[in-house]
Every structure is written in C-alpha cells, then in structure tokens.
Protein backbone atom coordinates (compact mmCIF):
# COMPACT_ATOMS: atom_id res chain seq x y z
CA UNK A 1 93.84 99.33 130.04
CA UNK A 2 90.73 99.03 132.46
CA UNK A 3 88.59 95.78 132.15
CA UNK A 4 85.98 97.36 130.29
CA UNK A 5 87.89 98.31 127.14
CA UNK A 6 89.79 95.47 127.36
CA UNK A 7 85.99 93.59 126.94
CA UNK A 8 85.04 96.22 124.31
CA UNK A 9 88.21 95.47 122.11
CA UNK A 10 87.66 91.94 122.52
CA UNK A 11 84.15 92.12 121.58
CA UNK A 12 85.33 94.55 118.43
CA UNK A 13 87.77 91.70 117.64
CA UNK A 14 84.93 88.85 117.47
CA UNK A 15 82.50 91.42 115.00
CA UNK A 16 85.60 91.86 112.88
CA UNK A 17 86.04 87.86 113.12
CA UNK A 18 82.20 87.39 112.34
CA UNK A 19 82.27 90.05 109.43
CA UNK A 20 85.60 88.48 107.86
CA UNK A 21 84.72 84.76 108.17
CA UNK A 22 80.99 85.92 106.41
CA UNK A 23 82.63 88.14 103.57
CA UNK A 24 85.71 86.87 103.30
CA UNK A 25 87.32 90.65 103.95
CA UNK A 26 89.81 90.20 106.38
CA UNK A 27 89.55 91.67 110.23
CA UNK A 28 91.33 94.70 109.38
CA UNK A 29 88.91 96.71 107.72
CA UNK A 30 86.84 96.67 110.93
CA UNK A 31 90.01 96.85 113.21
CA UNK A 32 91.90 99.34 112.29
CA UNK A 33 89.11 102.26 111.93
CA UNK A 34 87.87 101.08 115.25
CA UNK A 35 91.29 101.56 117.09
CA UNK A 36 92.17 104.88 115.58
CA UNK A 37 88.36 106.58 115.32
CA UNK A 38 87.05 104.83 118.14
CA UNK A 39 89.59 104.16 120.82
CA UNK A 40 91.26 107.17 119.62
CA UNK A 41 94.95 105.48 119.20
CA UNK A 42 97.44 107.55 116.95
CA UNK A 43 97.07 106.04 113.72
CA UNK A 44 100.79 104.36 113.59
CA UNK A 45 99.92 102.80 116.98
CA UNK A 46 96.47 101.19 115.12
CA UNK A 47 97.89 99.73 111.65
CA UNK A 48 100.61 98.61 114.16
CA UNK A 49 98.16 96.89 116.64
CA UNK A 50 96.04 95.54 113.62
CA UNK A 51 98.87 93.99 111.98
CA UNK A 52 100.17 92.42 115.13
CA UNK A 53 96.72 90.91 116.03
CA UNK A 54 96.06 89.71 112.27
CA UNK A 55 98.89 87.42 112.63
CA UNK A 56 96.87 85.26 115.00
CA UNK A 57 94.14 85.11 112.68
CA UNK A 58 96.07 84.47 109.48
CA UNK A 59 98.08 81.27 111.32
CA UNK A 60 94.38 80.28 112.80
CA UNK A 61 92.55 80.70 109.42
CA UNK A 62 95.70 78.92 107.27
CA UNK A 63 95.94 75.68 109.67
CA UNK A 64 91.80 74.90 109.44
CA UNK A 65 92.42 75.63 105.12
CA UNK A 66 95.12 73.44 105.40
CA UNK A 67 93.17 70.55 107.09
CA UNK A 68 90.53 71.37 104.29
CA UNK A 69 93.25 71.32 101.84
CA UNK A 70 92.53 74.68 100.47
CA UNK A 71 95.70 75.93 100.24
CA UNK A 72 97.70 75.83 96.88
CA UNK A 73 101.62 75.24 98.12
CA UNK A 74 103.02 76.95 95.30
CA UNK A 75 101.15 79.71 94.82
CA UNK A 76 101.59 80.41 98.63
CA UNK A 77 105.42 80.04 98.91
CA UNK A 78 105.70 82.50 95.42
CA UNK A 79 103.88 85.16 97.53
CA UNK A 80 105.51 84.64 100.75
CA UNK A 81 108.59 85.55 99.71
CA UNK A 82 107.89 88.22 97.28
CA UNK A 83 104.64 89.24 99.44
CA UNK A 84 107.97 89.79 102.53
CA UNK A 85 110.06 91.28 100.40
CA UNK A 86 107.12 94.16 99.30
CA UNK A 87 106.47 93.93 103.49
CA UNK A 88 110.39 95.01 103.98
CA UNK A 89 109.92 97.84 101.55
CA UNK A 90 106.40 99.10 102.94
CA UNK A 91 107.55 98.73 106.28
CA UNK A 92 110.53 100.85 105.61
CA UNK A 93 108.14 104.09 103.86
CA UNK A 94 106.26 103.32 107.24
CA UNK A 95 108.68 104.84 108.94
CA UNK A 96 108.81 107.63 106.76
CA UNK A 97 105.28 108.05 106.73
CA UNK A 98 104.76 108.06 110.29
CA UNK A 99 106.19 112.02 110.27
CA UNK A 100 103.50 112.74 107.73
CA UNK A 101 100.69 111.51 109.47
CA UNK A 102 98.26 113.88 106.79
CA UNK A 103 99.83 111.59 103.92
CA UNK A 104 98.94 108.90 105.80
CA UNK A 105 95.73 109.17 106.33
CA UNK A 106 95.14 109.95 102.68
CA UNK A 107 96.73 106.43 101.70
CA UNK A 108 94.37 104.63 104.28
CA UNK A 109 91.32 106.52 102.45
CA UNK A 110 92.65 105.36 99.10
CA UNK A 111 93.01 101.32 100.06
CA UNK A 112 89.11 101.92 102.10
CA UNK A 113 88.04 103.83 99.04
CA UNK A 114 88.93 100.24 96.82
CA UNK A 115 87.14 97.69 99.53
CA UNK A 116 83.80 99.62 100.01
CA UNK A 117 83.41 100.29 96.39
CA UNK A 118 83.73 96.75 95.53
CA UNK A 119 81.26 95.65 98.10
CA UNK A 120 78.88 98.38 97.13
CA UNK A 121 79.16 96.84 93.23
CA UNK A 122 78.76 93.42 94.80
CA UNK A 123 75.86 94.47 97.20
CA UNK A 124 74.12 96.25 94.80
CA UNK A 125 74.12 93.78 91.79
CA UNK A 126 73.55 90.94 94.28
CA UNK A 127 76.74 88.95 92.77
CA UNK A 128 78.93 86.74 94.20
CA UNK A 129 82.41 85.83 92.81
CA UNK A 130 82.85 82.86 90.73
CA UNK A 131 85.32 80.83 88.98
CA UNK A 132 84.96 78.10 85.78
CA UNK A 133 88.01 76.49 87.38
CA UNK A 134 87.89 73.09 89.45
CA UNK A 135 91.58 72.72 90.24
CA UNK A 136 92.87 72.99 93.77
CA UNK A 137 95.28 75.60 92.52
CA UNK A 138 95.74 79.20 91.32
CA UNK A 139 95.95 79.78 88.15
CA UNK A 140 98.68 82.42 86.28
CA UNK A 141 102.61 82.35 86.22
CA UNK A 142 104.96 82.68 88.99
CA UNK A 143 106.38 85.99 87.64
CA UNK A 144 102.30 87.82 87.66
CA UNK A 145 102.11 86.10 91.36
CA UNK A 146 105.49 87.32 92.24
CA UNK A 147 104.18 90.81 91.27
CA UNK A 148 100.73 90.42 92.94
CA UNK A 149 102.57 89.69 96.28
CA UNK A 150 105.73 92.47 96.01
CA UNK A 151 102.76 95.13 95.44
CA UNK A 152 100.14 93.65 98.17
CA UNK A 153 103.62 93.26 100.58
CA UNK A 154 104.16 96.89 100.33
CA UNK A 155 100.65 98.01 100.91
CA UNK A 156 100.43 95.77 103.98
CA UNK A 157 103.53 97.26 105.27
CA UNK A 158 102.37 100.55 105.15
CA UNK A 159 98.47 100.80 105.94
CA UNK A 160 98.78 96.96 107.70
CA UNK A 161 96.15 95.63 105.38
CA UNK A 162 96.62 92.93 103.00
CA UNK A 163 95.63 89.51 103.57
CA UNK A 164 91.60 89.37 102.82
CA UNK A 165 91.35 92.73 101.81
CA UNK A 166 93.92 92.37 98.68
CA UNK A 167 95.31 89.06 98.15
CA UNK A 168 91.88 87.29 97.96
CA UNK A 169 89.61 89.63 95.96
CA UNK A 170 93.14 89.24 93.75
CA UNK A 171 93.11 85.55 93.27
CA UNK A 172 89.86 85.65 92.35
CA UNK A 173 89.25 88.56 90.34
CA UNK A 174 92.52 89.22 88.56
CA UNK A 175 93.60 85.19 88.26
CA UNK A 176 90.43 83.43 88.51
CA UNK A 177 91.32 81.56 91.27
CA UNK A 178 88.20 79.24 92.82
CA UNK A 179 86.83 81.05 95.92
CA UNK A 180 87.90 78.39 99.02
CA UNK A 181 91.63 78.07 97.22
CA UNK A 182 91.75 81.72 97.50
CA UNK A 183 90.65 82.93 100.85
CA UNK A 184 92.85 79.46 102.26
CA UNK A 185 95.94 80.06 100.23
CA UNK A 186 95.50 83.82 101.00
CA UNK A 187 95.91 82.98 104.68
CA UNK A 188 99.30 80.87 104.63
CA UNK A 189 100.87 83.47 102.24
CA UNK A 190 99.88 86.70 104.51
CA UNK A 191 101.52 84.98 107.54
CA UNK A 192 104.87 85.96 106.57
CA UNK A 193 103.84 89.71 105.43
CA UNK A 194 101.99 90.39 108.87
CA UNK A 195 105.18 88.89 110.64
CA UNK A 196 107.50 91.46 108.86
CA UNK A 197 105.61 94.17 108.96
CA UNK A 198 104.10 94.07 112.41
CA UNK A 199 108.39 93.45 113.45
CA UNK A 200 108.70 96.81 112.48
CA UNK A 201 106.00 98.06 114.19
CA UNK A 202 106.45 96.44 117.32
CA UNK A 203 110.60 97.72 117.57
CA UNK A 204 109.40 101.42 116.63
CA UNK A 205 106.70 101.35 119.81
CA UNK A 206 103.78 101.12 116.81
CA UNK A 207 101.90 97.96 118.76
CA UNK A 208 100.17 97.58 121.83
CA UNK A 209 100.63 94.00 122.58
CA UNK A 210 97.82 93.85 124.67
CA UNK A 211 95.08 94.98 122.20
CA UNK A 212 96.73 93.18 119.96
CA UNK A 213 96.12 89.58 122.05
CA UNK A 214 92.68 90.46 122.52
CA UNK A 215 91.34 91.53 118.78
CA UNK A 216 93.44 88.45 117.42
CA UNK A 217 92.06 86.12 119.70
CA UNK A 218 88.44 87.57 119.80
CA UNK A 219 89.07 87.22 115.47
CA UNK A 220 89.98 84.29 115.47
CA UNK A 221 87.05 82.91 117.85
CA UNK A 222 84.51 85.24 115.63
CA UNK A 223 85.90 84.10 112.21
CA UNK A 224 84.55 80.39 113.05
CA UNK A 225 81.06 81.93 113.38
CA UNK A 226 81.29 84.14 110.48
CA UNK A 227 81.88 80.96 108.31
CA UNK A 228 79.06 78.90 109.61
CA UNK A 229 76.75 81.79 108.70
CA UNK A 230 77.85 82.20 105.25
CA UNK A 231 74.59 79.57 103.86
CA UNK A 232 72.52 81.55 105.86
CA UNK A 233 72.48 84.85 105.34
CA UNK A 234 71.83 86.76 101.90
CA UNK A 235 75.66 88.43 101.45
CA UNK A 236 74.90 90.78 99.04
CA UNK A 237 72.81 92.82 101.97
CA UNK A 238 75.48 92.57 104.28
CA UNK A 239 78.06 93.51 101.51
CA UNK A 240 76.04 96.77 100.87
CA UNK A 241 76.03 97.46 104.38
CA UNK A 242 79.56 97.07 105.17
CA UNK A 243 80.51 99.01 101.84
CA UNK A 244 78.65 102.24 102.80
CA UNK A 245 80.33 102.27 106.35
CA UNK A 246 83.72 101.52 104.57
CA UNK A 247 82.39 104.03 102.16
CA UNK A 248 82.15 106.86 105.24
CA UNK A 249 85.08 105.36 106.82
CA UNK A 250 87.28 106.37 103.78
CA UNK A 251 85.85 109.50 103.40
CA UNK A 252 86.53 110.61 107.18
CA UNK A 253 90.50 109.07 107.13
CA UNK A 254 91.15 111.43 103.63
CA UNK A 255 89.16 114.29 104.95
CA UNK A 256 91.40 114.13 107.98
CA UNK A 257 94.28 113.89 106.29
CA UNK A 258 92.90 117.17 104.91
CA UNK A 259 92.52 118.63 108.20
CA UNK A 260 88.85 118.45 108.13
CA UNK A 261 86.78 116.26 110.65
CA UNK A 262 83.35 114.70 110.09
C-alpha cells in the first residue's frame, strides 16, 4: 500500500472514530462500505479488515468505560460467552457465504437497511434515547441476554458488525438499559465476538493487517473527539444525515447483490 492510501484509510478510520464516539454507532458502518465501495476490496477481505480493526477500538472504548465505571460485569460476561458462541456459528456460514458473494451482499443491505432507518426515525423526530432507570446495570434476565448476544454473535460473524450497531441500540431499546451503561458494557462484551470472528477471517486470508492497524488506530484516536462533541452538536441533524447515506449505502450493497450497480 503506497503512503497516500495508507493516509486516506487512516483519515477514514478517525471520521468513523468521530461519527461513532458522536452517535454512539460503532466504526463499522463507516468502515466497511468505505473499504469495499471505495477502496474497492472484495467484500470478504472488508468485513474481515473491519472486524480486525474494531477490536482495537472495542478494547480502547471498554478500558476508558471501565475507568468511568460504565460497564455492568454481569451483563457483559452473559454476552461474551453467548455473544462468542453466536461469533463461532456466524463465522462458520462466513465461510459458506464467501462462495455466494450475491447472498452476501444482500445480508449487508438488510443489517444497513436496520441502522439508517433508525437514525432517519431518530433524525427526523429529533429524539434521543432515554431510560427511567438509574442503576449502573442492565436490566432483563440472563436467559433474554443470553439470546440478545447468540443472535448479535452470529450477525457479527457474518457481516463483521455488531458491537455499536446492535448490542447498544439493544440495551437500550429492547431492555431499557441507561445510555452510558450501554454503549460501555457494549464495548467489553464485543471484545470477545470481534476476536472470534476476525480469527476466522484472518486464517482464511479475509484481513489485511495493515488497514486493519491503521482504521483501528485512526478509530480509536477519532472516537475521543467524537465524544467531546456530543454537548455540542444538535444529533438529531447529524443522525438524519448519516441515515440517508446508510440509507443509499444499503440500497447499492442489495442492488449489487442483484447484479445491478448504482
């Protein structure tokens, strides 16, 4: 890779950082789309590199909760293990998939499809999540968490997103979890999925190691920004934004998987 895409992934890397510390989405979104449409990598090769360079930003992002003590220990140690198990599984239909690249591309659509929508709604009606409850912890049973991370493990070890894109918006939509406990806790439980299923990756020849370095470091530097910028700037705008581009991204990955390129 010559110096100047090495720069240009970096730089991609921080703007995912910046975009995922502000909206609490997760790098991936932005990553993955920009690898495959932009620097034109097969798509295996791209979930791959994403997954490999969102484990850099998931250990970052859990260690600063940590020392904020916004991480429910419970609640994160349910979903590693079930979250790795559903990563084993996906990882495995991976590898099936990766012969099918039409079907895959369809998938990707589907899980964009869900995150632009939601941003869109959120954009749109100017509303930010909330929650009525003050505890540092999650609420629900072990057995609906156990679910939540088998089902989230198996999408992240197929299309290589997961962490902010599904477990948060999870937490707090589905089990009304307060906002910080959920984007902290969300961290330390994806660690384990993004290990696993970027393992896969990396021993099929899905990762290059070298993107992977930069977006995860240029992430992690960019998700630091993104946070301090979260009393400053309206969210909802930027939410509408980001949800129409998701919005077109989705449309071009199933259209592709259709054989038809816009």
């Amino acid at each position: 890779m010559d110096p100047l895409s090495s720069v240009v992934i970096f730089l991609f890397g921080l703007l995912a950082g910046v975009v995922g510390g502000l909206l609490g989405i997760g790098g991936c979104s932005i990553m993955l789309p920009a690898l495959y449409f932009l620097f034109n990598y097969e798509l295996p090769a791209a979930i791959g590199t994403t997954i490999t360079a969102v484990i850099i930003t998931a250990v970052s992002g859990s260690i600063a909760h940590i020392r904020m003590k916004n991480v429910d220990y419970g609640t994160a140690a349910v979903i590693t293990i079930s979250g790795g198990i559903g990563a084993l599984a996906g990882s495995m239909a991976f590898e099936y998939l990766v012969e099918r690249a039409s079907v895959l591309n369809v998938v990707i659509g589907l899980a964009f499809v869900y995150t632009s929508l939601r941003m869109i709604y959120e954009g749109v009606r100017r509303v930010s999540p909330t929650s009525t409850v003050s505890e540092k912890r999650i609420p629900g049973s072990d057995a609906q968490k156990g679910v939540l991370g088998f089902l989230i493990g198996i999408l992240t070890g197929i299309v290589g997103l997961g962490g902010g894109y599904a477990l948060v918006p999870s937490f707090i939509y589905l089990l009304k979890s307060p906002v910080k406990i959920a984007v902290g806790t969300s961290l330390a439980s994806f660690i384990a999925m993004s290990v696993i299923s970027a393992g896969f990756k990396m021993v099929a020849g899905h990762v290059d190691l070298y993107a992977a370095m930069l977006l995860g470091l240029g992430t992690a530097i960019g998700a630091q920004g993104g946070a301090k910028l979260v009393p400053k700037t309206p969210s909802w705008a930027i939410k509408l934004l980001f949800g129409l581009i998701f919005l077109y991204v989705s449309l071009r990955f199933i259209l592709k998987g259709f054989g038809i390129q816009i």
